[in-house]
C-alpha atoms as a PDB file:
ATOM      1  CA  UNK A   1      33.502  33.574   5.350  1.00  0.00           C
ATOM      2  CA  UNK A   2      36.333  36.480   5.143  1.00  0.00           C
ATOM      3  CA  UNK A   3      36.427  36.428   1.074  1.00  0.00           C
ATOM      4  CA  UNK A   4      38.440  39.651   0.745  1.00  0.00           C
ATOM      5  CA  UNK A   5      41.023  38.467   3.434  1.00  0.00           C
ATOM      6  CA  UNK A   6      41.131  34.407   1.773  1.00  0.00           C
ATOM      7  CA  UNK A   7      41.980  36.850  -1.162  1.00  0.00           C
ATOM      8  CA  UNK A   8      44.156  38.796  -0.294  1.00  0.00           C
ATOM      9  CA  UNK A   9      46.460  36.104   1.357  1.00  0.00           C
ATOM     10  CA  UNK A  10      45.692  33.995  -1.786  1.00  0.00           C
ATOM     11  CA  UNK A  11      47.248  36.778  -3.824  1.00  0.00           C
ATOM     12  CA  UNK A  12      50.722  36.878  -1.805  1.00  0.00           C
ATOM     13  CA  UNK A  13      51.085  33.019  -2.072  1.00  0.00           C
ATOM     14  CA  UNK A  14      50.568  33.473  -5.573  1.00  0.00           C
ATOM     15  CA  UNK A  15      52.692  36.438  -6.197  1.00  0.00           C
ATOM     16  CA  UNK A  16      54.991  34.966  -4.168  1.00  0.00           C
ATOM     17  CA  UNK A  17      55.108  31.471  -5.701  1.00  0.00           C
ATOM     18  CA  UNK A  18      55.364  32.975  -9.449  1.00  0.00           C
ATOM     19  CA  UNK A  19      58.620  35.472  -8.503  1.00  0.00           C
ATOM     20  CA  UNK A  20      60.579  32.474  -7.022  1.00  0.00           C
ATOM     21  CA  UNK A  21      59.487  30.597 -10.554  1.00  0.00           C
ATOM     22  CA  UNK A  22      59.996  32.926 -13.102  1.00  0.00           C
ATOM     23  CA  UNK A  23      56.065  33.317 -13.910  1.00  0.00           C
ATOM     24  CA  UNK A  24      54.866  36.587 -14.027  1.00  0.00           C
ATOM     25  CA  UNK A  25      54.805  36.938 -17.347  1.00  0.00           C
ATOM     26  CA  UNK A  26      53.164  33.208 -17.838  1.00  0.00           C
ATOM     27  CA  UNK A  27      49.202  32.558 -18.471  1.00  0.00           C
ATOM     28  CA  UNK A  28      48.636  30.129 -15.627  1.00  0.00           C
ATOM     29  CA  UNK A  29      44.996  29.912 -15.955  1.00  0.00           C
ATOM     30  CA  UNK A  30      44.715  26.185 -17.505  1.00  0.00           C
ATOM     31  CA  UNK A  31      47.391  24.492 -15.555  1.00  0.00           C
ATOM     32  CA  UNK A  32      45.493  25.962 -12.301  1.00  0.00           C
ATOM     33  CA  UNK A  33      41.956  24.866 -13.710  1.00  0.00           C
ATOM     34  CA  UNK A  34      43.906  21.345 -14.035  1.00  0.00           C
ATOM     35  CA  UNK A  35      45.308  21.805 -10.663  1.00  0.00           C
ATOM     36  CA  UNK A  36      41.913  22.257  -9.444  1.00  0.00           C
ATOM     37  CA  UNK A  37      40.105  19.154 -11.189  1.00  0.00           C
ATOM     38  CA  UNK A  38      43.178  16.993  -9.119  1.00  0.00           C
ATOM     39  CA  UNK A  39      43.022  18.388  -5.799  1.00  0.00           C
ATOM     40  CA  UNK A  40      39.171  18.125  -6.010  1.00  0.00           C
ATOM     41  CA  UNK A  41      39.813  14.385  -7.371  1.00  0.00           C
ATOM     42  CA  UNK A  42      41.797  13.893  -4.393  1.00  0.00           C
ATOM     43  CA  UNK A  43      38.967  15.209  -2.212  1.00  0.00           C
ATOM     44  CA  UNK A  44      36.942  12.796  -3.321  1.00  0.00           C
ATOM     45  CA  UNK A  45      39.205  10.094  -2.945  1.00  0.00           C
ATOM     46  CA  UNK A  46      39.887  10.942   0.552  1.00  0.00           C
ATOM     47  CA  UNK A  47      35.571  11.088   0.917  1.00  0.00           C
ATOM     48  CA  UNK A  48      35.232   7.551  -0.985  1.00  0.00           C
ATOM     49  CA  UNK A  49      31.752   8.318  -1.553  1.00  0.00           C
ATOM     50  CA  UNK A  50      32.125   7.098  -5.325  1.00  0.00           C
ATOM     51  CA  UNK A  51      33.984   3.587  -4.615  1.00  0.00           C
ATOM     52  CA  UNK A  52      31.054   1.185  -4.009  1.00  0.00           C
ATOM     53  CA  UNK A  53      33.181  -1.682  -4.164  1.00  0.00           C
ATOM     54  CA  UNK A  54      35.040  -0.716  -1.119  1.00  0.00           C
ATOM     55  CA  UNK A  55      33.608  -1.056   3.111  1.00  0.00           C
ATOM     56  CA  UNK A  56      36.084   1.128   4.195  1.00  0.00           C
ATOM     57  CA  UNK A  57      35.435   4.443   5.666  1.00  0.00           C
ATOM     58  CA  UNK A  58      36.278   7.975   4.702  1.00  0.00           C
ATOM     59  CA  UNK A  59      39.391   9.274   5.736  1.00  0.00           C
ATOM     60  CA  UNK A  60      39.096  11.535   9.052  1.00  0.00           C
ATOM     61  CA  UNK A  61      37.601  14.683   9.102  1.00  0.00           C
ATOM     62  CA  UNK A  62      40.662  16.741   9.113  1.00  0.00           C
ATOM     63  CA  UNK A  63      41.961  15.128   6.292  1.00  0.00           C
ATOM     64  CA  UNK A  64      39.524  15.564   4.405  1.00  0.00           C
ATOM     65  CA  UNK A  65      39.282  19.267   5.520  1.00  0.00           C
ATOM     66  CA  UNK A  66      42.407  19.797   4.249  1.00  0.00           C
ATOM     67  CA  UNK A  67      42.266  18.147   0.706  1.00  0.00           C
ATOM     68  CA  UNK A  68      39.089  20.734   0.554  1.00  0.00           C
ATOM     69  CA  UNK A  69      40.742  23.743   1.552  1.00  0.00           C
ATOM     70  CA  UNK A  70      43.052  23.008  -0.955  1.00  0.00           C
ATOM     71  CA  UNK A  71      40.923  23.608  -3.702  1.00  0.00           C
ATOM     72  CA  UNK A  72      39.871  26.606  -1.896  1.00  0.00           C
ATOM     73  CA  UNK A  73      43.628  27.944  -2.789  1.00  0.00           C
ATOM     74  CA  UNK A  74      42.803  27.063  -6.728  1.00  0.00           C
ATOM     75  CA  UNK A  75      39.108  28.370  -6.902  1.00  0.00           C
ATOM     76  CA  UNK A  76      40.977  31.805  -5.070  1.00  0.00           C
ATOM     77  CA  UNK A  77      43.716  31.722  -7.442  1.00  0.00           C
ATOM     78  CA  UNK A  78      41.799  31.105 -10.358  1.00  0.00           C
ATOM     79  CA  UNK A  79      39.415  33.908  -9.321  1.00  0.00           C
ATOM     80  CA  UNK A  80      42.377  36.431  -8.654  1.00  0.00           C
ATOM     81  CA  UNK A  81      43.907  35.305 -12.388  1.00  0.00           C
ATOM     82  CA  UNK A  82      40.529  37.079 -13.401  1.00  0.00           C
ATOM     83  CA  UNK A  83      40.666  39.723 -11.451  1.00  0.00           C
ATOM     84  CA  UNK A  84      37.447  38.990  -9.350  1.00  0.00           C
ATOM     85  CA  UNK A  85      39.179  39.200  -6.181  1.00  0.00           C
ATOM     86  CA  UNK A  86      37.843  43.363  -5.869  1.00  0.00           C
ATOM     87  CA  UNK A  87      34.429  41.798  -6.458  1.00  0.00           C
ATOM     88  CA  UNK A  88      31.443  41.833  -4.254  1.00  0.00           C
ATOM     89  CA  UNK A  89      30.529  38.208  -3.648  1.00  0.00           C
ATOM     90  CA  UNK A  90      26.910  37.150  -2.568  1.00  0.00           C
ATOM     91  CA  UNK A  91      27.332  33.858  -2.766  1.00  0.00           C
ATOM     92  CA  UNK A  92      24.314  31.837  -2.250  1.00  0.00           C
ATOM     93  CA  UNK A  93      25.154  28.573  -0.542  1.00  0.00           C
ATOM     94  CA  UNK A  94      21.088  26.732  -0.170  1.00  0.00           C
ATOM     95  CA  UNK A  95      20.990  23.199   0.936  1.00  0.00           C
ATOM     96  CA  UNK A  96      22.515  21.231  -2.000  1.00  0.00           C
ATOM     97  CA  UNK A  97      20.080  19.211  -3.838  1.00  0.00           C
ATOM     98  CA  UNK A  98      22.065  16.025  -3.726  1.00  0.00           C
ATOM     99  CA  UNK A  99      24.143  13.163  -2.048  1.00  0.00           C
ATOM    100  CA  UNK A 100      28.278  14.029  -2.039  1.00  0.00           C
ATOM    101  CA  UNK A 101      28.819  12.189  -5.314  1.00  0.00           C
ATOM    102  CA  UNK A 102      26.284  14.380  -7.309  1.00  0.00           C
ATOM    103  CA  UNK A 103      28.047  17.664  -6.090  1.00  0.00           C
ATOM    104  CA  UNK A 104      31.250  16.517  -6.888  1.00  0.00           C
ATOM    105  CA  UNK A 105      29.799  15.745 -10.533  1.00  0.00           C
ATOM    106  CA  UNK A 106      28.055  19.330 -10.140  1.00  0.00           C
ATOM    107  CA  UNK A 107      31.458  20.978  -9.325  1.00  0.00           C
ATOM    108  CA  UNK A 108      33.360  19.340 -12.277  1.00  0.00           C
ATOM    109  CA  UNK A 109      30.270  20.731 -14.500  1.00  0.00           C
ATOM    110  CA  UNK A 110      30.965  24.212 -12.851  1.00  0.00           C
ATOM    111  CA  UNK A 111      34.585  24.312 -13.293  1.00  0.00           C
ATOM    112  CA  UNK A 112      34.295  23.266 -17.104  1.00  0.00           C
ATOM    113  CA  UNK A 113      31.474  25.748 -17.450  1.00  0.00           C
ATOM    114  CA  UNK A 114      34.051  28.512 -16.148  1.00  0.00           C
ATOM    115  CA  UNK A 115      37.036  27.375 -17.838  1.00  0.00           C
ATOM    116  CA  UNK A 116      35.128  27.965 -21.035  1.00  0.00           C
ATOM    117  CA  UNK A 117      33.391  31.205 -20.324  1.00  0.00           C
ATOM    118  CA  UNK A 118      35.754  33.290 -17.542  1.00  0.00           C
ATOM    119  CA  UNK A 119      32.256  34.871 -16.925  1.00  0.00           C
ATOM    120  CA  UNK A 120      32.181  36.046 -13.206  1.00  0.00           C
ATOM    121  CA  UNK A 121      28.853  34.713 -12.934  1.00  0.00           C
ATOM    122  CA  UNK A 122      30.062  31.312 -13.904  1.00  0.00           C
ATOM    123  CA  UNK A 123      33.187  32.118 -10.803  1.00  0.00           C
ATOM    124  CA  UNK A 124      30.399  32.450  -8.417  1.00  0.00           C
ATOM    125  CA  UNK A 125      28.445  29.310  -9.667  1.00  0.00           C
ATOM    126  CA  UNK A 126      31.668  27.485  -9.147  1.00  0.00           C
ATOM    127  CA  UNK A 127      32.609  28.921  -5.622  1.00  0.00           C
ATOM    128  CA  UNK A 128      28.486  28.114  -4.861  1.00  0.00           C
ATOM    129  CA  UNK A 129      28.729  24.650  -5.997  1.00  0.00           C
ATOM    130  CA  UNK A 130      32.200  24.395  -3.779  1.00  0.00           C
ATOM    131  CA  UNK A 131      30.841  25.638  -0.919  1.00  0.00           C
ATOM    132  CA  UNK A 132      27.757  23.226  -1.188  1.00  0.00           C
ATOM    133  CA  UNK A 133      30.067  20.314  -1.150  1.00  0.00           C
ATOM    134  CA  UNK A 134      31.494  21.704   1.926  1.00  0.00           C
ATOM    135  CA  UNK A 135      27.789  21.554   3.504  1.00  0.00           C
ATOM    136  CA  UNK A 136      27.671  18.030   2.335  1.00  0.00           C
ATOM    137  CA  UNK A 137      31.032  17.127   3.957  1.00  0.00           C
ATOM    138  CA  UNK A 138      30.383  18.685   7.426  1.00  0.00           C
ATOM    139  CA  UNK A 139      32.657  22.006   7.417  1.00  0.00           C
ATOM    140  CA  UNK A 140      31.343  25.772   8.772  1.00  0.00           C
ATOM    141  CA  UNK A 141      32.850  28.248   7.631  1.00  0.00           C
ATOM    142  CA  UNK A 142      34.652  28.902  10.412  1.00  0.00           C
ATOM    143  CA  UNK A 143      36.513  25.708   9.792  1.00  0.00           C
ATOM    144  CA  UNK A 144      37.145  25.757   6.421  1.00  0.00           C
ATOM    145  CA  UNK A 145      39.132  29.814   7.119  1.00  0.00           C
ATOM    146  CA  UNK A 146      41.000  27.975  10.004  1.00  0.00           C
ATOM    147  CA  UNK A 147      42.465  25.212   7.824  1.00  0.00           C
ATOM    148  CA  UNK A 148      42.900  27.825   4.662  1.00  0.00           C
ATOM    149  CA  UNK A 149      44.971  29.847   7.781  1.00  0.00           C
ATOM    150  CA  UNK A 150      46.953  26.868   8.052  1.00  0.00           C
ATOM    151  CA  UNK A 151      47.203  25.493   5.534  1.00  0.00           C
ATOM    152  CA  UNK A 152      48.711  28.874   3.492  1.00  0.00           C
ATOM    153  CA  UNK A 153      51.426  28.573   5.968  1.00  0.00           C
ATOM    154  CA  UNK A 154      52.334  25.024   5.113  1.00  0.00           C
ATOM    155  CA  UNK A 155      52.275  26.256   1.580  1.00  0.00           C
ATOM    156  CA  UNK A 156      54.727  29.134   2.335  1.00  0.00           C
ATOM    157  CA  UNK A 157      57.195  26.455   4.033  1.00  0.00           C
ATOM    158  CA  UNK A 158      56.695  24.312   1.308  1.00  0.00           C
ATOM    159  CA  UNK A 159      58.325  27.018  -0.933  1.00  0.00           C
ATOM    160  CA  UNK A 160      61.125  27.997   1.452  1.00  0.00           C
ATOM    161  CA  UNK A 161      61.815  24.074   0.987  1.00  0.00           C
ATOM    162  CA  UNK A 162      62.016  24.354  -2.214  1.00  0.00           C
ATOM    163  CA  UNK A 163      59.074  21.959  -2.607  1.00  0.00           C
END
């Protein structure tokens, strides 16, 4: 995956999301850890691998895709709010361990972990245990950029309609 150019797009949304807000001069890091934890708990809804109670099936791949990619956007931000976006990433992405369920539990760990420390190390962890959960879901790489591609330029129309 293209980290530098996810970045650098990431940054432009950002940038320009907090000029048409009036946020430059805010400290967004909680309410984007927060944004995280609820696009990743809409993931999972849209997976329903936690509701045993329930026969029916996961939402369609796509869907799905794009709830994911849209934590992407948060774990980007997040990382450009700490100014790891010059960093050199070697992000190790082995077979997760576990079912879907477990690495979601794994990834709410890691983004608690981070949201205590801001530790780089910690980032990468979190981006790790992401990417995992992407393994577990069915996405390459090459998908999840393609939907991030797309899915930055809903996020720009959303803003020129004043979402």
């Amino acid at each position: 995956m293209e980290l530098s150019k996810l970045f650098q797009m990431q940054k432009a949304l950002d940038q320009h999301i907090e000029e048409k807000h009036m946020l430059q001069n805010e400290d967004l890091f909680d309410r984007k850890v927060l944004a995280l934890l609820v696009e990743i708990g809409e993931l999972a809804n849209e997976t329903r691998c936690f509701k045993f109670w329930s026969v029916k099936p996961s939402s369609s791949k796509e869907v799905v895709l794009e709830e994911f990619v849209d934590g992407i956007h948060f774990i980007l931000s997040l990382g450009i709010e700490c100014g790891f976006d010059q960093e050199t990433y070697g992000l190790n992405v082995a077979e997760p361990m576990g079912n879907v369920t477990e690495q979601f539990l794994h990834t709410y760990e890691s983004i608690s972990q981070f949201r205590k420390s801001k530790a780089f190390a910690d980032y990468v962890k979190l981006f790790e245990s992401y990417l995992k959960l992407s393994s577990l879901l069915g996405f390459t790489n090459e998908d999840i950029e393609k939907a991030y591609f797309a899915k930055n330029e809903v996020n720009y129309q959303r803003q020129q309609n004043n979402y």
